[in-house]
N, C-alpha and C. Protein backbone atom coordinates (compact mmCIF):
# COMPACT_ATOMS: atom_id res chain seq x y z
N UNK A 1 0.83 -1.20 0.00
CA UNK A 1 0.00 0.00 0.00
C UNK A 1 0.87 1.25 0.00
N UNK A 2 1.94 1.29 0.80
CA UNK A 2 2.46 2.50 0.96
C UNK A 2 3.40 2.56 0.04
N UNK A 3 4.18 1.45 -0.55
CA UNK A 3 4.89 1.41 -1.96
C UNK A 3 3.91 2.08 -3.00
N UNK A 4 2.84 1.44 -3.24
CA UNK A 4 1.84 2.12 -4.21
C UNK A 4 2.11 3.61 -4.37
N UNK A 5 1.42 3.85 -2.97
CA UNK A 5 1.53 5.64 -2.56
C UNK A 5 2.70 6.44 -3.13
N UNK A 6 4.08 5.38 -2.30
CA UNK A 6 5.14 6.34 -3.29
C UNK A 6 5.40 6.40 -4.29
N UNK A 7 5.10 5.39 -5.15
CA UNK A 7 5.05 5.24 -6.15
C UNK A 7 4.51 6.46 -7.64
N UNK A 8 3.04 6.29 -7.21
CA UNK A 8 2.02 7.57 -7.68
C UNK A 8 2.50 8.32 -7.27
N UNK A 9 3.10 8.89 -6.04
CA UNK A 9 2.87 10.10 -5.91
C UNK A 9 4.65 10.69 -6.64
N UNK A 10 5.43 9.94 -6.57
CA UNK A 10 6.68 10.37 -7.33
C UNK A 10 6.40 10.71 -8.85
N UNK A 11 5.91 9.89 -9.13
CA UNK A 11 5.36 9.75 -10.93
C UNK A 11 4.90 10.68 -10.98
N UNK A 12 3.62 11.27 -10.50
CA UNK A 12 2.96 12.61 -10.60
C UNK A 12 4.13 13.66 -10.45
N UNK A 13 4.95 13.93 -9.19
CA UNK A 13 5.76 14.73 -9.10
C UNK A 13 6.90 14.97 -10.02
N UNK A 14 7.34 13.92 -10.63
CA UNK A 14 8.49 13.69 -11.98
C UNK A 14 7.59 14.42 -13.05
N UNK A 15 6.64 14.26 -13.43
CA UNK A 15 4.99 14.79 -14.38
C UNK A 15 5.01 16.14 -14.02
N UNK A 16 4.71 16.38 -12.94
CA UNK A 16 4.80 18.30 -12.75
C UNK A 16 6.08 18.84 -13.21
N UNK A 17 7.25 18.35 -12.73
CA UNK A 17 8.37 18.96 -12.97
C UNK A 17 9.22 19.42 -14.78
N UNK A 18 8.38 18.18 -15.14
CA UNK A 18 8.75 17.90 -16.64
C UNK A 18 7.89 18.56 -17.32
N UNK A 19 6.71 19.14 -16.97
CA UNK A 19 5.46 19.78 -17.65
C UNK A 19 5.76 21.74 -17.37
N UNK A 20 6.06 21.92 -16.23
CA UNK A 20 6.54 23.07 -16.42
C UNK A 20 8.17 23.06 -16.69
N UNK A 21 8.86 22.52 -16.52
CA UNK A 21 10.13 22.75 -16.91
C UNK A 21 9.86 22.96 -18.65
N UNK A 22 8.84 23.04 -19.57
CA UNK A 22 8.78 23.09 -20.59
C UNK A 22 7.57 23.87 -21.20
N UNK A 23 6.90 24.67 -19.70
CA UNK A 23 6.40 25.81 -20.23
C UNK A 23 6.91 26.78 -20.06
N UNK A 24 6.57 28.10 -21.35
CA UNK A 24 7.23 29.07 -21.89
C UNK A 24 6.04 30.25 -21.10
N UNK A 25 6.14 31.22 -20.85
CA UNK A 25 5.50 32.20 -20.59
C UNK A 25 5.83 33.53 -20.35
N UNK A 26 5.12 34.92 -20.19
CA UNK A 26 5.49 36.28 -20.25
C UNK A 26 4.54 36.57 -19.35
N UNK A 27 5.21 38.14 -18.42
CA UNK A 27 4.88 38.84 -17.29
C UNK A 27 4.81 39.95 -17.85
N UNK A 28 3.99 41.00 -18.10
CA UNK A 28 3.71 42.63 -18.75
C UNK A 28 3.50 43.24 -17.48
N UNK A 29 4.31 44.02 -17.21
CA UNK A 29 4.21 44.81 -16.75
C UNK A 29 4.02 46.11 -16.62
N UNK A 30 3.01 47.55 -17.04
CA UNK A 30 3.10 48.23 -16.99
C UNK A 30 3.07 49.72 -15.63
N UNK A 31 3.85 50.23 -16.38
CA UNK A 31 4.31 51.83 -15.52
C UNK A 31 3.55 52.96 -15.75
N UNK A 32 3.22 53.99 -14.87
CA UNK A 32 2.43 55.20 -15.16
C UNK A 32 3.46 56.23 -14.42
N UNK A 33 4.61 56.30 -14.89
CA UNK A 33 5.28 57.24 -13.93
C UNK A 33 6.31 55.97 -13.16
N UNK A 34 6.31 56.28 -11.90
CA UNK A 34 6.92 55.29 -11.37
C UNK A 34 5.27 54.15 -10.07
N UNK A 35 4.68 54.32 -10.72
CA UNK A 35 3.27 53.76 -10.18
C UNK A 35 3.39 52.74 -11.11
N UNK A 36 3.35 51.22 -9.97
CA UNK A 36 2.77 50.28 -10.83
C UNK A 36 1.54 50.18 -11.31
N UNK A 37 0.77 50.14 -12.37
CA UNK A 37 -0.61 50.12 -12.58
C UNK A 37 -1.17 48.28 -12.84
N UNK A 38 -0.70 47.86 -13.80
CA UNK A 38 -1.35 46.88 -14.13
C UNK A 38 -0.01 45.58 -14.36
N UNK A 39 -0.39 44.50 -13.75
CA UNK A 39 0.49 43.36 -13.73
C UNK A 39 -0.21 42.44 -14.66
N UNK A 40 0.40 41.65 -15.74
CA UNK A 40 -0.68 40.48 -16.02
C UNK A 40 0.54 39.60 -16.69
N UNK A 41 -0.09 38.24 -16.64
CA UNK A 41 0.58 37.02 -17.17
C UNK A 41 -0.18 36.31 -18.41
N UNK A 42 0.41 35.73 -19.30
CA UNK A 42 -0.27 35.40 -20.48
C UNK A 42 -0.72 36.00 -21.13
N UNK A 43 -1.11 37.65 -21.11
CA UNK A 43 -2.50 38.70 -21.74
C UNK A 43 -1.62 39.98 -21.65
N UNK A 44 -1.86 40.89 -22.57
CA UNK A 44 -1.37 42.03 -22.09
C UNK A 44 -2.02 43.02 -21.06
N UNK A 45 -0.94 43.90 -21.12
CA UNK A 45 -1.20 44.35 -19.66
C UNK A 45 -1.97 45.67 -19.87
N UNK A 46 -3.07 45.51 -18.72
CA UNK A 46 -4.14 47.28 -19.17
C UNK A 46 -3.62 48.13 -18.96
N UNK A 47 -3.49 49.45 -20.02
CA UNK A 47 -3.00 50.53 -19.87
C UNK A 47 -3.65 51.78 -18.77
N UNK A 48 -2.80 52.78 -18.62
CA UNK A 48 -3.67 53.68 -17.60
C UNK A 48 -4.26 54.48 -18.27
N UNK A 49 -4.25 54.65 -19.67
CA UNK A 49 -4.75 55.85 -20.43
C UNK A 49 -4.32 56.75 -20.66
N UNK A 50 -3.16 56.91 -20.72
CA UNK A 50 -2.53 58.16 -20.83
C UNK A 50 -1.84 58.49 -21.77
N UNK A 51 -2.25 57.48 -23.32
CA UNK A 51 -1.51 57.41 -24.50
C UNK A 51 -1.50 58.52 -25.11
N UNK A 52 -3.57 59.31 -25.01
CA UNK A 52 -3.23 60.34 -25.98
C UNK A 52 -3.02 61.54 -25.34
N UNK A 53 -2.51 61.85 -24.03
CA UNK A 53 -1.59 63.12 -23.45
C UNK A 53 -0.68 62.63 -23.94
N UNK A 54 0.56 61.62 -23.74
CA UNK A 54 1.59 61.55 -24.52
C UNK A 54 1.80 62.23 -25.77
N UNK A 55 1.02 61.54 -26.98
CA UNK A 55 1.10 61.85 -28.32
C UNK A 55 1.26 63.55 -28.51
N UNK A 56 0.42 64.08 -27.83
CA UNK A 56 0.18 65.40 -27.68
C UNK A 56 1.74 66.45 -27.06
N UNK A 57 2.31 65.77 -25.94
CA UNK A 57 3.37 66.30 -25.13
C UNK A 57 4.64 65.83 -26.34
N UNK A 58 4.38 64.54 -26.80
CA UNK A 58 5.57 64.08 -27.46
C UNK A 58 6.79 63.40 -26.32
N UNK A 59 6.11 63.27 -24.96
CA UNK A 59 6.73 62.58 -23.96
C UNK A 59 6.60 61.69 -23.16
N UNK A 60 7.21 60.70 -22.69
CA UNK A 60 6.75 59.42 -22.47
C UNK A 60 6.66 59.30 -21.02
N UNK A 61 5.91 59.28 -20.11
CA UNK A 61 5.81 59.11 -18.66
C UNK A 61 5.16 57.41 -17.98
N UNK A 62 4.73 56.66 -19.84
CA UNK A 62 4.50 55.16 -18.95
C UNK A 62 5.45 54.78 -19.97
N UNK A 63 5.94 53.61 -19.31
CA UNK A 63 6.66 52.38 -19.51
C UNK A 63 6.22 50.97 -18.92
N UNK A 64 6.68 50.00 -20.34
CA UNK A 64 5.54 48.90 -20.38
C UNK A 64 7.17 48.13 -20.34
N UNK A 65 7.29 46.65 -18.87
CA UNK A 65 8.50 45.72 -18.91
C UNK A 65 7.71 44.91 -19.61
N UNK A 66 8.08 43.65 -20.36
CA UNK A 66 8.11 42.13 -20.65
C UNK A 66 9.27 41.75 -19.57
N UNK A 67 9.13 40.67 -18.83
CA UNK A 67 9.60 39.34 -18.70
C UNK A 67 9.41 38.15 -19.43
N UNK A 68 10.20 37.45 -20.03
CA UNK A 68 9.82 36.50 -20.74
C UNK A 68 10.47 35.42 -19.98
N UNK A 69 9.73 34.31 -19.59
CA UNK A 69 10.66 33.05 -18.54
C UNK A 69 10.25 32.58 -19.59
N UNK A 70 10.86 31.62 -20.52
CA UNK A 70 11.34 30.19 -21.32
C UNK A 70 11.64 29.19 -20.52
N UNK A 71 11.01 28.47 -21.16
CA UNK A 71 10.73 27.07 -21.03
C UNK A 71 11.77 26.47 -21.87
N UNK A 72 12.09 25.12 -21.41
CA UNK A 72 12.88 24.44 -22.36
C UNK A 72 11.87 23.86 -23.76
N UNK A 73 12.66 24.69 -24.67
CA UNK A 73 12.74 23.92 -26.10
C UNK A 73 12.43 22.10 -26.32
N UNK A 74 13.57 21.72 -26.54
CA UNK A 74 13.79 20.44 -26.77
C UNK A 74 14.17 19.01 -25.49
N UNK A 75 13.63 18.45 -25.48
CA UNK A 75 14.16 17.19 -24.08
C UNK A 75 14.35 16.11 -24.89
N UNK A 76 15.81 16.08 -24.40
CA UNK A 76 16.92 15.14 -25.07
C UNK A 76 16.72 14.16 -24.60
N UNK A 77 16.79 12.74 -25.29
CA UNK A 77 16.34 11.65 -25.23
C UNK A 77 17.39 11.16 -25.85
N UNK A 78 17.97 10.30 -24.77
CA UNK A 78 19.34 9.14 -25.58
C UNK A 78 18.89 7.82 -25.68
N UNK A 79 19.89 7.49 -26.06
CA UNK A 79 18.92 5.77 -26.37
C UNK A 79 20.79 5.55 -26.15
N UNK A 80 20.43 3.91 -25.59
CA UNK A 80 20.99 2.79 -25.05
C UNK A 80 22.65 2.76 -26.39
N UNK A 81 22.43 2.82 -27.13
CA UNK A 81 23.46 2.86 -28.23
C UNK A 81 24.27 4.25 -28.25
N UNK A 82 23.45 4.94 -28.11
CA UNK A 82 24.42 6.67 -27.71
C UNK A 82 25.35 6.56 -26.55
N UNK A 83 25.19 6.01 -25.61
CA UNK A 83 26.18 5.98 -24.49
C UNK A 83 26.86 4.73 -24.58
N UNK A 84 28.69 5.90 -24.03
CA UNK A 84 29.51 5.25 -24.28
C UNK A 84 29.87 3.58 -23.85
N UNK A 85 30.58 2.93 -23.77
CA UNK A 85 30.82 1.65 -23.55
C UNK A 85 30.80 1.54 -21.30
N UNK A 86 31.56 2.34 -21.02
CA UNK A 86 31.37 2.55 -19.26
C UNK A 86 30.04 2.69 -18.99
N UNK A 87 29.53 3.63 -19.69
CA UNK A 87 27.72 3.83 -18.88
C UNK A 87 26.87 2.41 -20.02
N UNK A 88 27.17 1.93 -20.60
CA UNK A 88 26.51 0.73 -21.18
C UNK A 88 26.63 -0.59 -20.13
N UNK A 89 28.30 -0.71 -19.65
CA UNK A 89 28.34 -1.32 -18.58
C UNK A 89 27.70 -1.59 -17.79
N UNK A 90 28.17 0.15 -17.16
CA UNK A 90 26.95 0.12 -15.48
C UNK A 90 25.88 -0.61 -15.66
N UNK A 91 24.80 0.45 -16.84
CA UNK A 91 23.53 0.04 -16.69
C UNK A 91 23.06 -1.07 -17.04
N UNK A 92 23.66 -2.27 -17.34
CA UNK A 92 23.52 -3.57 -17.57
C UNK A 92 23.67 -3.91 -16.58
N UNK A 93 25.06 -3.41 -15.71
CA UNK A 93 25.06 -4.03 -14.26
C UNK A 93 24.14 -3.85 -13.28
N UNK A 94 23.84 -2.67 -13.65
CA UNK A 94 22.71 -2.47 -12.49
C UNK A 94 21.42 -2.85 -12.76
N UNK A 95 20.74 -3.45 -14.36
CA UNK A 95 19.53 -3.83 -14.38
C UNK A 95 20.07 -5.44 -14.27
N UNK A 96 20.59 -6.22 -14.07
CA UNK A 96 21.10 -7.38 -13.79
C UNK A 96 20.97 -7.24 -12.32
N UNK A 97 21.42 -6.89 -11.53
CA UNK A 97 21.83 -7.30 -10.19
C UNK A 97 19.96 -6.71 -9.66
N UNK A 98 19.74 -5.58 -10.18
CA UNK A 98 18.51 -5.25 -9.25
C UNK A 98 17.31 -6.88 -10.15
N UNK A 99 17.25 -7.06 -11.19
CA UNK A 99 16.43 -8.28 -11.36
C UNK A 99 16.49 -9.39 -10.50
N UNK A 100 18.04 -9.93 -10.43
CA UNK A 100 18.00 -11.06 -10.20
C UNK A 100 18.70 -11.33 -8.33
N UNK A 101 18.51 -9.70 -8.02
CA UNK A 101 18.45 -9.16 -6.24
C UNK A 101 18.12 -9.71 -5.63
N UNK A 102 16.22 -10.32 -6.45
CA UNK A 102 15.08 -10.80 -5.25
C UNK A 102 14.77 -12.15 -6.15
N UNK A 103 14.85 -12.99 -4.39
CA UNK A 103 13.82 -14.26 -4.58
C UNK A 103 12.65 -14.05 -4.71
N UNK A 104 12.17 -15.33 -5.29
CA UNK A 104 10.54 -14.95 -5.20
C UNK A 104 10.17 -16.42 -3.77
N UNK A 105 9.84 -16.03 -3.17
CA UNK A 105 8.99 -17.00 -1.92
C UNK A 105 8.87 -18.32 -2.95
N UNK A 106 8.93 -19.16 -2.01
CA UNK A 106 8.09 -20.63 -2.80
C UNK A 106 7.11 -21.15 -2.70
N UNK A 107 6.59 -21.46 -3.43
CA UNK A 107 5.22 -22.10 -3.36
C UNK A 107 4.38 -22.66 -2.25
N UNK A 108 4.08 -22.13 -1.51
CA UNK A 108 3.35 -23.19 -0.56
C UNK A 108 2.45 -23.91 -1.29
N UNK A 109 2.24 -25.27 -0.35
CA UNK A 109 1.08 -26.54 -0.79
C UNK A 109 0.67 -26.48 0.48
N UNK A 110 -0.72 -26.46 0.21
CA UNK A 110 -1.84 -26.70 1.26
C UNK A 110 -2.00 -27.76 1.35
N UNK A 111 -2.01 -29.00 2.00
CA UNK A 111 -2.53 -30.24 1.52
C UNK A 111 -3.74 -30.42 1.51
N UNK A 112 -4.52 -29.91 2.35
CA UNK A 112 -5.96 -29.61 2.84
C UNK A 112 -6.75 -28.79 2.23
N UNK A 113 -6.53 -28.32 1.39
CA UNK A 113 -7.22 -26.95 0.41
C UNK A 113 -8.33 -27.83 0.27
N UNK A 114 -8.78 -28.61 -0.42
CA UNK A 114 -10.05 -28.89 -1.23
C UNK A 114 -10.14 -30.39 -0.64
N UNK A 115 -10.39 -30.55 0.82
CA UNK A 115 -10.80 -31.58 1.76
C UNK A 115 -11.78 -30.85 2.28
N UNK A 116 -13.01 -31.45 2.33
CA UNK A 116 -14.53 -31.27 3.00
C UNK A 116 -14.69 -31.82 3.91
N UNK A 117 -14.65 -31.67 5.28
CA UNK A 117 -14.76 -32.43 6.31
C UNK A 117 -16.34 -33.60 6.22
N UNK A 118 -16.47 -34.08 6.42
CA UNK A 118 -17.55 -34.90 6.68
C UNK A 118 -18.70 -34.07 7.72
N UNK A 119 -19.98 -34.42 6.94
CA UNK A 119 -21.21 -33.74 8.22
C UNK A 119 -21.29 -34.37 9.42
N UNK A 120 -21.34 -33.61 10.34
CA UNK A 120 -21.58 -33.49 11.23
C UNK A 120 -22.69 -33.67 12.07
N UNK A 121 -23.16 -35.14 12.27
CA UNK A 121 -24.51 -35.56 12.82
C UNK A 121 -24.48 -35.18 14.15
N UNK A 122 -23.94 -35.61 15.13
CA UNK A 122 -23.75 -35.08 16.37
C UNK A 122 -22.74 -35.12 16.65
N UNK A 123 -22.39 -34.02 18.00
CA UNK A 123 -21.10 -34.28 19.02
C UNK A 123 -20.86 -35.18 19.81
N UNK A 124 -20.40 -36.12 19.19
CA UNK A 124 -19.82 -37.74 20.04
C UNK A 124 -19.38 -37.41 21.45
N UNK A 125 -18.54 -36.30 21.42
CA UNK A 125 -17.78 -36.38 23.03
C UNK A 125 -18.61 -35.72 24.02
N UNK A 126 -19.91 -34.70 23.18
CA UNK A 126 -21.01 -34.35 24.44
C UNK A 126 -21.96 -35.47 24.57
N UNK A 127 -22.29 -36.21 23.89
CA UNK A 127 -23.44 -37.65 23.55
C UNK A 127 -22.66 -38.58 25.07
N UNK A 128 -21.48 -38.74 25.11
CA UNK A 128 -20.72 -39.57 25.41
C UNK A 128 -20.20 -39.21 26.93
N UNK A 129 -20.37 -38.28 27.16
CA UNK A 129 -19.60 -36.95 28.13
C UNK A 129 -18.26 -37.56 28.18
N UNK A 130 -17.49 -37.69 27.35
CA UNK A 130 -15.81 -38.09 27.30
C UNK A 130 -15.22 -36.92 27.21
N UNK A 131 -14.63 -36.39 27.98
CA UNK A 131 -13.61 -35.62 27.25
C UNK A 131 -12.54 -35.10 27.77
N UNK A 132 -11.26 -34.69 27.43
CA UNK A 132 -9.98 -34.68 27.38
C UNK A 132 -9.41 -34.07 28.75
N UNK A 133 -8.67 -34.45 29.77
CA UNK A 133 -8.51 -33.51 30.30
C UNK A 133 -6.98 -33.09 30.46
């Protein structure tokens, strides 16, 4: 049961790590002066309105950051023939020794598995009052 548990619950956690380690995303941030106004992720970011005083002044008092966090591109995948002759080794050695690590229990025989006792007409030793002491 609790092997299970760790089990799932590593797998899932290896699954999160590998799922964002390979998402890409952007943070907009915009400025009205030195006032943060509007933060947003994925969407751009709402302005304060103050585009068309700008145009007019010919001077710029907001400023808009990007952050861009990247994600990994590509996940490299080797195969068994790409690595060199030492790590071909190991990992033979080590899927060898962890296989053949564990016994497996032996068989028990029941001898009695599929023996039906005989019915039961009465209790001889209460009929009889015999009994063991």
């Amino acid at each position: 049961m609790l092997k299970q548990l760790l089990h799932k619950t590593f797998s899932i956690s290896l699954a999160i790590i590998v799922l964002f380690s390979t998402v890409s995303f952007t943070i907009e941030k915009h400025y009205c002066g030195d006032v943060l106004v509007d933060v947003s992720v994925f969407s751009e970011a709402e302005k304060c309105g103050m585009e068309a005083l700008e145009i007019l002044q010919k001077k710029s008092c907001c400023k808009d950051e990007i952050d861009v966090i990247k994600g990994q591109d590509e996940l490299k995948v080797s195969f068994f023939e790409e690595l060199d002759f030492e790590q071909q080794q190991f990992i033979t050695a080590f899927v060898y020794s962890y296989i053949n690590g564990f016994e497996s229990l032996p068989k028990q025989t029941i001898p009695h598995k599929d023996y039906s006792p005989p019915n039961l007409v009465a209790d001889i030793q209460v009929l009889d009052q015999v009994f063991l002491i």
